[in-house]
Each structure stands twice: as C-alpha cells, then as structure tokens.
Protein backbone atom coordinates (compact mmCIF):
# COMPACT_ATOMS: atom_id res chain seq x y z
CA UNK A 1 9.68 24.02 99.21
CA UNK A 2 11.35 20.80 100.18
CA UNK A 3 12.74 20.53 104.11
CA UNK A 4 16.11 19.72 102.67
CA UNK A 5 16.26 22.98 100.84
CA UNK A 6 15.24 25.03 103.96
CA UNK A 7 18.11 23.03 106.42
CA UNK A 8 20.49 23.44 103.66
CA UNK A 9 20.00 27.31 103.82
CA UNK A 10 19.97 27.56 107.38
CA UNK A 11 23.43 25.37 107.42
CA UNK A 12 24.52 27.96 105.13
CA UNK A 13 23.64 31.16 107.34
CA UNK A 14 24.84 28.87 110.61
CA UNK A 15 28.60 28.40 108.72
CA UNK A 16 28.52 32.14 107.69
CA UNK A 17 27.99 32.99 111.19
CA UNK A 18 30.69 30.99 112.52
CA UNK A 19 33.43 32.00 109.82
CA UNK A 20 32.54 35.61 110.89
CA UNK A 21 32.61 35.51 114.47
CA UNK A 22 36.05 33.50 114.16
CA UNK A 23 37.18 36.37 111.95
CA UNK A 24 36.66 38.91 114.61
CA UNK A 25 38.14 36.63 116.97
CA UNK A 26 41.28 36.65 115.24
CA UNK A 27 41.36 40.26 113.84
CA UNK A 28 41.42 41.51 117.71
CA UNK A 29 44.01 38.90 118.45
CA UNK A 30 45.92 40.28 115.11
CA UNK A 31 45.60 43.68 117.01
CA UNK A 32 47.03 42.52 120.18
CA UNK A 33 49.79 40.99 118.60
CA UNK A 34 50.91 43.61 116.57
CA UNK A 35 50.98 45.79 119.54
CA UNK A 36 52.97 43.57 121.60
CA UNK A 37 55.18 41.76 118.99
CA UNK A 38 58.05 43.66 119.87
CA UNK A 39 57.67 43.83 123.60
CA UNK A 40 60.87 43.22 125.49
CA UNK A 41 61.48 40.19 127.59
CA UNK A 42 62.08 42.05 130.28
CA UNK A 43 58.99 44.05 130.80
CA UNK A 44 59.98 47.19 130.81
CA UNK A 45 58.88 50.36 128.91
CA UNK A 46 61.26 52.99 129.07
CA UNK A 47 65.34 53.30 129.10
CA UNK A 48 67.79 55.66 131.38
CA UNK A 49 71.06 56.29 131.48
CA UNK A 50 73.29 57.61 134.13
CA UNK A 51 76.56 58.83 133.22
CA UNK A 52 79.28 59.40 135.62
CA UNK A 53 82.47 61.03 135.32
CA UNK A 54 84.13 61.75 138.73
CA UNK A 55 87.57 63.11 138.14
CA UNK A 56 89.02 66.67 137.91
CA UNK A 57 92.02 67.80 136.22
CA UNK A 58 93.56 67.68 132.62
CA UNK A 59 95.04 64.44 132.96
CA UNK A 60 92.08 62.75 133.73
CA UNK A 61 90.79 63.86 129.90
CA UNK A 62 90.33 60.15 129.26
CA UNK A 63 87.80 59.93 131.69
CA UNK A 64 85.79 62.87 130.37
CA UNK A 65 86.55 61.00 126.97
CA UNK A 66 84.65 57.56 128.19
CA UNK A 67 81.94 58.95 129.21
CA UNK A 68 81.27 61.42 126.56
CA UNK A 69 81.93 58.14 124.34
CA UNK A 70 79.09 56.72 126.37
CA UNK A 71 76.81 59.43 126.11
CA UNK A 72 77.49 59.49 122.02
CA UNK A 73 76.44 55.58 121.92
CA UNK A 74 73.11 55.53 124.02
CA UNK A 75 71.93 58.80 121.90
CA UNK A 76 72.59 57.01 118.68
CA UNK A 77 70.61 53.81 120.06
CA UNK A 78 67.63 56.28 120.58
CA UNK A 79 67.80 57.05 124.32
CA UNK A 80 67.08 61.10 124.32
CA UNK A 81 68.29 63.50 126.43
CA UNK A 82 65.54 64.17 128.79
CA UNK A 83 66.33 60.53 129.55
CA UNK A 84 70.15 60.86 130.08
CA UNK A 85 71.30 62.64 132.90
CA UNK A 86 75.44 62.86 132.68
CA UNK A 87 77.67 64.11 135.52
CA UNK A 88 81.60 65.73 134.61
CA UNK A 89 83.83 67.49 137.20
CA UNK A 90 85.70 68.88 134.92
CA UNK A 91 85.42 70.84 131.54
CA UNK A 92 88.57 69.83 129.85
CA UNK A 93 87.08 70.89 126.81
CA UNK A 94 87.37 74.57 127.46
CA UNK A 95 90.58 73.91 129.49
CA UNK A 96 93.70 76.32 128.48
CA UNK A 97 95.77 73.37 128.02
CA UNK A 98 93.43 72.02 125.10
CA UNK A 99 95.27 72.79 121.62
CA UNK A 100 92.15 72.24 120.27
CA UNK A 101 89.48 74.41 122.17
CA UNK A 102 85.59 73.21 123.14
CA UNK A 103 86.27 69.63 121.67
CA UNK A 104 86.93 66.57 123.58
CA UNK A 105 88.46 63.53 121.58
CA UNK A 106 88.54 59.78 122.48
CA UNK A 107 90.99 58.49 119.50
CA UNK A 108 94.61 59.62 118.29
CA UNK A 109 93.31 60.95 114.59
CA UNK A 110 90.69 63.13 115.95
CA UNK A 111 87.57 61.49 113.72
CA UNK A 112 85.09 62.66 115.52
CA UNK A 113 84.63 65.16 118.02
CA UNK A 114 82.28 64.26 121.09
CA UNK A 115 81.67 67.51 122.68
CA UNK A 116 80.21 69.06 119.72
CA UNK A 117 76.88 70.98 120.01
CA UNK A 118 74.70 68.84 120.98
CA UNK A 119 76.03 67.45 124.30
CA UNK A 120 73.89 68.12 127.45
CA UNK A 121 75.53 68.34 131.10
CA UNK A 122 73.34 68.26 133.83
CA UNK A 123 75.71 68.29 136.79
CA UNK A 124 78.99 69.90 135.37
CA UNK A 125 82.38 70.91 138.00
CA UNK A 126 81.85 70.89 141.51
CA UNK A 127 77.73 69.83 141.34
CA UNK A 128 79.25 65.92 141.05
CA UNK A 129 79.49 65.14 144.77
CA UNK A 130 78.63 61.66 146.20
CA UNK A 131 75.87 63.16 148.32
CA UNK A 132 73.93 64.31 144.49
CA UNK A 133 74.72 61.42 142.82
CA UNK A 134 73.00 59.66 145.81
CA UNK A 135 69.89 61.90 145.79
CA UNK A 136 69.79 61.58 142.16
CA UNK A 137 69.54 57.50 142.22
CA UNK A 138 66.94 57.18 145.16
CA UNK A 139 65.25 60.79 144.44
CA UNK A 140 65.81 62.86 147.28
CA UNK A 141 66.33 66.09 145.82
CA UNK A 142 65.00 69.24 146.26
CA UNK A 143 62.12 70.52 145.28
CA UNK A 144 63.54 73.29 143.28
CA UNK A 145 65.65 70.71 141.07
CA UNK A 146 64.38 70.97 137.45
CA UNK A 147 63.45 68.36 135.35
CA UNK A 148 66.66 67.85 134.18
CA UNK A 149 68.55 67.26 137.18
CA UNK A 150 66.26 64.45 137.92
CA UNK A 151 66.22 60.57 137.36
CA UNK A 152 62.33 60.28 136.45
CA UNK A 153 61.89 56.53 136.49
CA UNK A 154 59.60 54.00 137.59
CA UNK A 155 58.89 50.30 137.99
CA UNK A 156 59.33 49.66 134.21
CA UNK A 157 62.49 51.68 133.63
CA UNK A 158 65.89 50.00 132.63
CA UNK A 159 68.75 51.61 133.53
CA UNK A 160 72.16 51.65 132.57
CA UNK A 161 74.40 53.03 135.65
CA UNK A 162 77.98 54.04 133.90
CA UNK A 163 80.88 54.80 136.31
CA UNK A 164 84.67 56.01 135.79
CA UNK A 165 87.57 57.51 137.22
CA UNK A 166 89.71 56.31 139.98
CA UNK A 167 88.88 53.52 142.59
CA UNK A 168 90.61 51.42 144.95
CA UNK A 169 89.23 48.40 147.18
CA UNK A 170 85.15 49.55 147.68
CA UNK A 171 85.82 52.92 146.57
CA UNK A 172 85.19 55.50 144.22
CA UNK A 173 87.05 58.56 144.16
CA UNK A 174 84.96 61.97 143.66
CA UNK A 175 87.20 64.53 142.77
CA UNK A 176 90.03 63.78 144.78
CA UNK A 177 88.15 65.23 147.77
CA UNK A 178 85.68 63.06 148.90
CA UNK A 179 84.59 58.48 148.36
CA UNK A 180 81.95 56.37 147.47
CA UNK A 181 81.73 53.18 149.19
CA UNK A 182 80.80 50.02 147.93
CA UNK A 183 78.29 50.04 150.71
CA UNK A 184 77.02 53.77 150.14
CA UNK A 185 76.25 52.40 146.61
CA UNK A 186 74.30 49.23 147.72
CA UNK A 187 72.50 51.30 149.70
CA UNK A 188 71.21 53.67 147.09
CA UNK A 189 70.21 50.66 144.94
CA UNK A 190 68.01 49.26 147.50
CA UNK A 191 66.38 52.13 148.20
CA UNK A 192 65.37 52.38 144.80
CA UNK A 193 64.04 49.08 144.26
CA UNK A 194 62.02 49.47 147.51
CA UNK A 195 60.98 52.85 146.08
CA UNK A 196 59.84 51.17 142.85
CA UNK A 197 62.05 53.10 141.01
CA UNK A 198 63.81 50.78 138.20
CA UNK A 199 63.20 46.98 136.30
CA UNK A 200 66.32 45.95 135.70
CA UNK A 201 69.83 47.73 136.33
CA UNK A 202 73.01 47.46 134.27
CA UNK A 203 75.88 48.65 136.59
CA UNK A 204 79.00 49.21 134.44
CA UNK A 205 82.18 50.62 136.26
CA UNK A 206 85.68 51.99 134.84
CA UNK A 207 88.15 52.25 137.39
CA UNK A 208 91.03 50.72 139.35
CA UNK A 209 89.67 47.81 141.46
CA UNK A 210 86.06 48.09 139.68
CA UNK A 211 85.08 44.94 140.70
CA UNK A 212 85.03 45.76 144.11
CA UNK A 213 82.75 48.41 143.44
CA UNK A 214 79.59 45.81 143.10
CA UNK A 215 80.18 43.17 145.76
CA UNK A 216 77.50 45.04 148.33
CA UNK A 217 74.81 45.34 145.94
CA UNK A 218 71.90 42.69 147.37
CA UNK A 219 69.09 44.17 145.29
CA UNK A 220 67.12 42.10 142.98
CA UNK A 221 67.63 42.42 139.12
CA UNK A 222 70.96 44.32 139.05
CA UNK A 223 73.47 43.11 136.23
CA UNK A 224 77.02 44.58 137.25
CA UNK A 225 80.20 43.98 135.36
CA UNK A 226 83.98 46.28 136.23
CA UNK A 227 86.73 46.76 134.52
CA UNK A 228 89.10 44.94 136.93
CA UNK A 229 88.97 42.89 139.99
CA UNK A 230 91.01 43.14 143.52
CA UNK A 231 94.49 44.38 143.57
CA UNK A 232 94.15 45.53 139.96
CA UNK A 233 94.66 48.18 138.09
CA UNK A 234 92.87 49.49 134.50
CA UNK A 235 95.13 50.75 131.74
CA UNK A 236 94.19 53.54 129.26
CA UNK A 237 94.35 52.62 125.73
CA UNK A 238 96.56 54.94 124.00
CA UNK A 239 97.10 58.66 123.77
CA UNK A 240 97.24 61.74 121.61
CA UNK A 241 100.93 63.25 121.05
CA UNK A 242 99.47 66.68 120.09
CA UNK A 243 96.71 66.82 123.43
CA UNK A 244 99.78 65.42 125.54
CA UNK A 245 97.61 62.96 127.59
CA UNK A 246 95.69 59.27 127.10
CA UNK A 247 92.05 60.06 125.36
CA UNK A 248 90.61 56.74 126.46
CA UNK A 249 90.65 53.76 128.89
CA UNK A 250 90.98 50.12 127.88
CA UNK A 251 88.02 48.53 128.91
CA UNK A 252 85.79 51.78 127.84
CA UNK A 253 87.21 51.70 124.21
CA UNK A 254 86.74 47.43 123.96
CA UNK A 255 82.97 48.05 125.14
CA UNK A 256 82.39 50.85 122.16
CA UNK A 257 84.27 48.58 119.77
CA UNK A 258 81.27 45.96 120.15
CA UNK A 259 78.82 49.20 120.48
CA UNK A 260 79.46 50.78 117.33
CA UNK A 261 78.03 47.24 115.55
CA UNK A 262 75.45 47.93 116.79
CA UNK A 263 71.89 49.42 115.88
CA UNK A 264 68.51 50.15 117.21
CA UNK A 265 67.40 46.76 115.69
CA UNK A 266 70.09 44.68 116.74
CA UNK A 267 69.81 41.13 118.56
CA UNK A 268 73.24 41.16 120.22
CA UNK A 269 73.05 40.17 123.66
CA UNK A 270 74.86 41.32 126.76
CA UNK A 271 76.82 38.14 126.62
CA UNK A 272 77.86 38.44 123.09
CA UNK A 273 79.71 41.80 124.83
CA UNK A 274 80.74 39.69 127.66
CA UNK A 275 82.27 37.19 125.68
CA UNK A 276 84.56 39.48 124.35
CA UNK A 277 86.11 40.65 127.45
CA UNK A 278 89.95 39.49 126.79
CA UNK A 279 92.71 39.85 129.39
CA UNK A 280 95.31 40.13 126.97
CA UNK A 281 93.37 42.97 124.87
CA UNK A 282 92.30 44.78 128.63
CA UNK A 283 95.63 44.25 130.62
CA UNK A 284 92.82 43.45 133.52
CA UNK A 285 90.33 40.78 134.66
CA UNK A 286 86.60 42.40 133.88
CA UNK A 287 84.61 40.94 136.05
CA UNK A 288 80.17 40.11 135.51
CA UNK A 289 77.84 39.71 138.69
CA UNK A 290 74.48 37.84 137.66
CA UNK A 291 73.66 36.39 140.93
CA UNK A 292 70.72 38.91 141.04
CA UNK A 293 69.89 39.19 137.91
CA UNK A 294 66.69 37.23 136.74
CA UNK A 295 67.27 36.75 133.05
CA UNK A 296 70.02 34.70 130.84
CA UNK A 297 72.40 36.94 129.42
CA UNK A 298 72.25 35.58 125.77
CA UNK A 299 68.42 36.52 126.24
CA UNK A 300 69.14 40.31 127.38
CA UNK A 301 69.46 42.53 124.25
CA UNK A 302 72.00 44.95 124.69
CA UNK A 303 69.60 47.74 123.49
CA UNK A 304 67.61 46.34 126.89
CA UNK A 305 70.08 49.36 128.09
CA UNK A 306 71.64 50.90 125.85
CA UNK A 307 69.41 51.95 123.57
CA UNK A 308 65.45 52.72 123.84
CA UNK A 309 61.85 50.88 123.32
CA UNK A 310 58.80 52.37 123.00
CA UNK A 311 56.40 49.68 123.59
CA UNK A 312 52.37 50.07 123.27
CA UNK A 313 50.82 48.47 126.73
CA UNK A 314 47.13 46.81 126.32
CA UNK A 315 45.65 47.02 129.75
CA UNK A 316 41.72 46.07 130.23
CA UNK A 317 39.47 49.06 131.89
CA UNK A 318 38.50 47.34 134.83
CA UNK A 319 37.10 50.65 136.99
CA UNK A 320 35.82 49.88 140.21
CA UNK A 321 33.24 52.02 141.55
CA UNK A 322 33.40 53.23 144.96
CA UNK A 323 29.46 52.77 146.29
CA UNK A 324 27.73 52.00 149.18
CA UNK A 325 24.84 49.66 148.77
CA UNK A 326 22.11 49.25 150.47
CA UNK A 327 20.95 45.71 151.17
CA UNK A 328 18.37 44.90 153.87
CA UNK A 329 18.48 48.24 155.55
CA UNK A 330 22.34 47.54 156.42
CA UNK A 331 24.53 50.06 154.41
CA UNK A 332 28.03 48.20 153.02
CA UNK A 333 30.65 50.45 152.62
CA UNK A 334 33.11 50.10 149.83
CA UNK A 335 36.47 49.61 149.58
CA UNK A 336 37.44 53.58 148.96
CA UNK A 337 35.71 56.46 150.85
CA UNK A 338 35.71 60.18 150.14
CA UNK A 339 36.86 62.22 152.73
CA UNK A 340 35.32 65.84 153.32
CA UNK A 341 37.10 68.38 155.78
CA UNK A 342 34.27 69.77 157.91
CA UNK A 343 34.24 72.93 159.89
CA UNK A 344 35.87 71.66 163.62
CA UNK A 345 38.59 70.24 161.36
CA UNK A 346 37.32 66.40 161.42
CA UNK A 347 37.40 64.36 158.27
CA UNK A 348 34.09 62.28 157.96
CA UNK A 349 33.07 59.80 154.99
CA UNK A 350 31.12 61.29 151.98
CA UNK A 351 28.65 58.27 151.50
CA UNK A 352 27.70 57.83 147.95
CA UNK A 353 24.69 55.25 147.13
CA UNK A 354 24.12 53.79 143.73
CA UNK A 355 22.19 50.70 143.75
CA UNK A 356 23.27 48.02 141.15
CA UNK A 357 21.03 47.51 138.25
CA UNK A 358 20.30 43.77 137.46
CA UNK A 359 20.29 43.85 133.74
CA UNK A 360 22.18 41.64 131.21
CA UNK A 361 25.18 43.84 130.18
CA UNK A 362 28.63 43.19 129.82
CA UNK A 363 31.72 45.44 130.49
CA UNK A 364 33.28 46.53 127.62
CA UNK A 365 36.78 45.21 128.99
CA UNK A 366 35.66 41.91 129.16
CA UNK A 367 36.67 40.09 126.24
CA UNK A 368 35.09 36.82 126.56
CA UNK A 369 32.11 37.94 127.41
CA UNK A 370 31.76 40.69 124.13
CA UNK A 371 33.74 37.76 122.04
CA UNK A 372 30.55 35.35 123.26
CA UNK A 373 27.61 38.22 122.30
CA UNK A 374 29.44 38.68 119.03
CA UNK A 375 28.96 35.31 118.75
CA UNK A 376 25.39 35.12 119.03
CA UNK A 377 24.69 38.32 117.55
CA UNK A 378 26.29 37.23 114.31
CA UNK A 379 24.31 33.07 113.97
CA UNK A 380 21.08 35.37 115.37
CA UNK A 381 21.39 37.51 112.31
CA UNK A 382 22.43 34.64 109.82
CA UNK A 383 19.63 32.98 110.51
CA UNK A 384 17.61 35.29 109.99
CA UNK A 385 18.60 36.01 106.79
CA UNK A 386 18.51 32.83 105.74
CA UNK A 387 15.01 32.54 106.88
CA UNK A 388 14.34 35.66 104.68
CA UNK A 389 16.30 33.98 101.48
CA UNK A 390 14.10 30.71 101.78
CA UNK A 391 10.70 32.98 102.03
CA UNK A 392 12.08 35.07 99.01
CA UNK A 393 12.42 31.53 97.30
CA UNK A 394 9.45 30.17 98.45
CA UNK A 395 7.41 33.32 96.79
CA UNK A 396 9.19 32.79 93.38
C-alpha cells in the first residue's frame, strides 16, 4: 500500500478524534449553560418575604388590607408560604364591626377577597411586638419557636422587608403601645449581614414620615424606598361606604397597580416601579435609598424580591482530606484534627496517616485535566483504528 494512502487514513482518524473531543467539550459546556442560563444577577438562590402590619383597631383595616395585598402578590409570583412569614395585630376580619364576616377587602367593589382560605399568619394580635420582629430579623428566638415563626435564610437569600401603619420622624408605631426606631432597625440589619443572613434586602415602608424610617441603615446591599419623606404624611386611597372605613393606602395600591402586570417571567425592573412613583397620584414624596445597594436598578428584576427563583448551583467536589503524612520521620499535621474526649476529660488529636500514592490520576472535579485525557483517549483510539482499517486494506 502506498505511504500516501496510510497518512491519509491516519489524518482521517486524527480529524475524527479532534471533532469528538471538541464535541464533548461543548456538550458539558451546553450542560453548564443550561443550568445556569437563568441565574440571577444577583447571586442569590432563594426569596423571603417579611410582612408587617403593626396597627390595632378597626380603623386601621387599610393597613391589614396592604399587607394582605402584599402577601396575595408575592404568593402569585411563586414565593410559598414556608417562605413568607406575615405579622397582623389585629383580626379585622372576624371583627363585629365587619358587615361582611372572615373577609378582608382592599377595593370599593369587593372583587376579590384576600383573607380567603388560604392565608397563613404567623404572628397574629398581641405576638407583633418590636422585641419579635427584632428576634425574627437577626434570629434570636427561642428554641421552642417552630419553623414557621422563623426567618430561615442565609447568605443567598433576597428579602423583601414590607412595613405599614403609623410612623412619625424615625419611628414606627407598634400597636399604639410601644416604637421602633430608625436606629433599632439599622441595628437589626447589621446584625444580619454580619450573621450572614441575607444577599440583598428590599426595605419597603407604608407610613407617615416613611422615609425617615431608612436613614440609619449602613449595611451593605439594602435597597429602601417609603412612602413619604420628613414632615409628611401618606393618604389612603379611597374607602368602602358599606365597611365604613378606607380599605387601602395610596402608595400600597400604586405599587400593586405595577404588580399585578406582572408575572413570574417578567423583566420589569425595580426602576420601571420607581419611575412611576407620582406626587400628584400619591399626595406624598416616595422616597429610594441606593447608596448601599450594589446593583443598577434597571438591572434588578422586580421578581429579584417579589417573586421566587429556583436556580441549579454547579459547584466542583474539591474534598480535602484531613491526613497526617509522614515525610522523613517528621509527622505534618493537617489542616483539620479530630478531637476524642478521653477519660480525665482532656481532648487530644486523633492522628490519622494515609500516605499519598504517586500515581497518574486525576480528580474527577477537575475539568481540564479529564477534558485533556478525553482528549488523548479519543486521537489514541482513532489511531488505532485507523491503523486497523489500513491493515484490513492492506490484506484485501
């Protein structure tokens, strides 16, 4: 057989061997991507909510309304309810003034009724107090608390902080009875983000003065807006002849407005919702902090917070072994030791030997160096297969 026949077929197996290993190459990459394709910006993996009505009373319905409103939105953007935890003094659904018994309204024709069957409170009457809504954000609770009562997150939880009810300068009233400071409130969100226990925060507040509510917050990658700034008040939005009081607050109803266009797939931003803040529509000046935020606002979806993700996270098994070699009768210790009580009480090291073998394998984890030995494996086999084609030929 001519030599240009056998380098031809060996070209052949070399270029099959290349268009294969390339092939795997990508098909793994395909994998990655299609794992990660809708991975948020912002790096988190999970979504909270934190829903806070503080007011008692029947005429405070409209502040049972907004946040009821707000607990109706984040469920219908996916968040569930062992990720909501929602506060109300007061039950003004099964209040004897309500003409219309175990329903709460936030509009004038009654549409839709937001107490329903399906509503969860965690901390109901006299359980919202500034000291649990304190131990709730940082943690602190006791150990009999169920599940429930508890804000479960972590460093890759967003969370969307919802406030209402009535304020003044740095103030949020609880009940009539007892205030939350500005301060108090800074302070819980720093303890949390030295706790690791959030990504990103959206702090939205109803109330008289709301703007004063976020000027002590110094923790990084907290978005705050209010309903009003200093020396201002916020409005309701209209009420209900037959119920006798105002279902709903201003600024509340103009956020839901932009809500309710909005789905689990949606690419509205936080400052397309923003940008829609109108004095003459709110009868107040909203106010947004940024200053510690660490994203641009027409980049932050608004189902960031108020709705959910569930995002698939590659990681690479990288396992470290805690061993002690031996090398020149000198014993290194590792990085991590086992400790083993012993009987006069005194922890001593559990030393553990394994001696490294020197062979030619390759982690698993390691992409580049499995990507390489695929490589290899696949022109080692080509060629040999084209070695056995030219012999077949050779024979014929």
């Amino acid at each position: 057989m001519k030599i240009t026949t056998i380098l031809r077929s060996l070209l052949v197996g070399l270029c099959i061997a290349s268009t294969l290993a390339i092939s795997v190459t990508n098909n793994q990459n395909d994998v990655e991507g299609f794992f990660n394709k809708n991975k948020s910006k912002s790096g988190h993996t999970n979504n909270w909510a934190v829903l806070v009505c503080t007011s008692r009373f029947w005429f405070n319905y409209r502040h049972i309304a907004n946040t009821l409103s707000m607990y109706r939105t984040v469920k219908r953007l996916g968040i569930p309810d062992s990720n909501i935890i929602m506060m109300l003094a007061d039950d003004v659904a099964c209040n004897s003034r309500n003409i219309f018994p175990a329903t709460v309204y936030n509009n004038r024709g009654r549409y839709l009724d937001l107490y329903g069957e399906n509503v969860e409170v965690d901390y109901r009457g006299y359980e919202v107090t500034v000291e649990n809504f304190i131990r709730l954000l940082t943690g602190r609770v006791a150990k009999e608390t169920p599940r429930s009562k508890r804000l479960l997150t972590d460093d890759q939880s967003n969370i969307l902080v919802y406030m209402t009810g009535h304020g003044g300068e740095e103030f949020l009233k609880f009940q009539d009875a007892e205030e939350i400071s500005a301060y108090d409130l800074g302070d819980a969100f720093q303890q949390m983000y030295e706790k690791k226990r959030y990504n990103e925060i959206l702090f939205m507040i109803d109330t008289c003065q709301a703007n004063t509510m976020y000027t002590k917050i110094h923790s990084p990658n907290i978005l705050a807006t209010g309903s009003s700034k200093l020396k201002e008040s916020s409005y309701s939005h209209h009420d209900d002849p037959d119920i006798g009081v105002a279902v709903i607050d201003r600024f509340t109803y103009y956020v839901l407005e932009v809500l309710e266009k909005v789905d689990m797939q949606s690419k509205a931003t936080l400052k397309d919702l923003f940008d829609t803040y109108n004095f003459d529509l709110l009868h107040s000046t909203p106010g947004v902090r940024d200053d510690l935020f660490n994203r641009p606002l027409d980049q932050v979806l608004l189902t960031d917070f108020f709705g959910n993700v569930q995002n698939v996270e590659l990681t690479e098994s990288k396992e470290k072994s805690s061993f002690v070699a031996e090398s020149d009768g000198v014993l290194e210790e590792s990085e991590a030791t086992i400790l083993e009580p012993t009987v006069d009480n005194v922890s001593r090291p559990v030393q553990e030997f394994r001696r490294q073998e020197q062979d030619h394998s390759f982690e698993i984890g390691d992409s580049n160096q499995s990507q390489t030995f695929r490589y290899i494996a696949f022109v080692m086999l080509s060629l040999i297969l084209g070695g056995a084609l030219v012999a077949g030929s050779s024979m014929i």
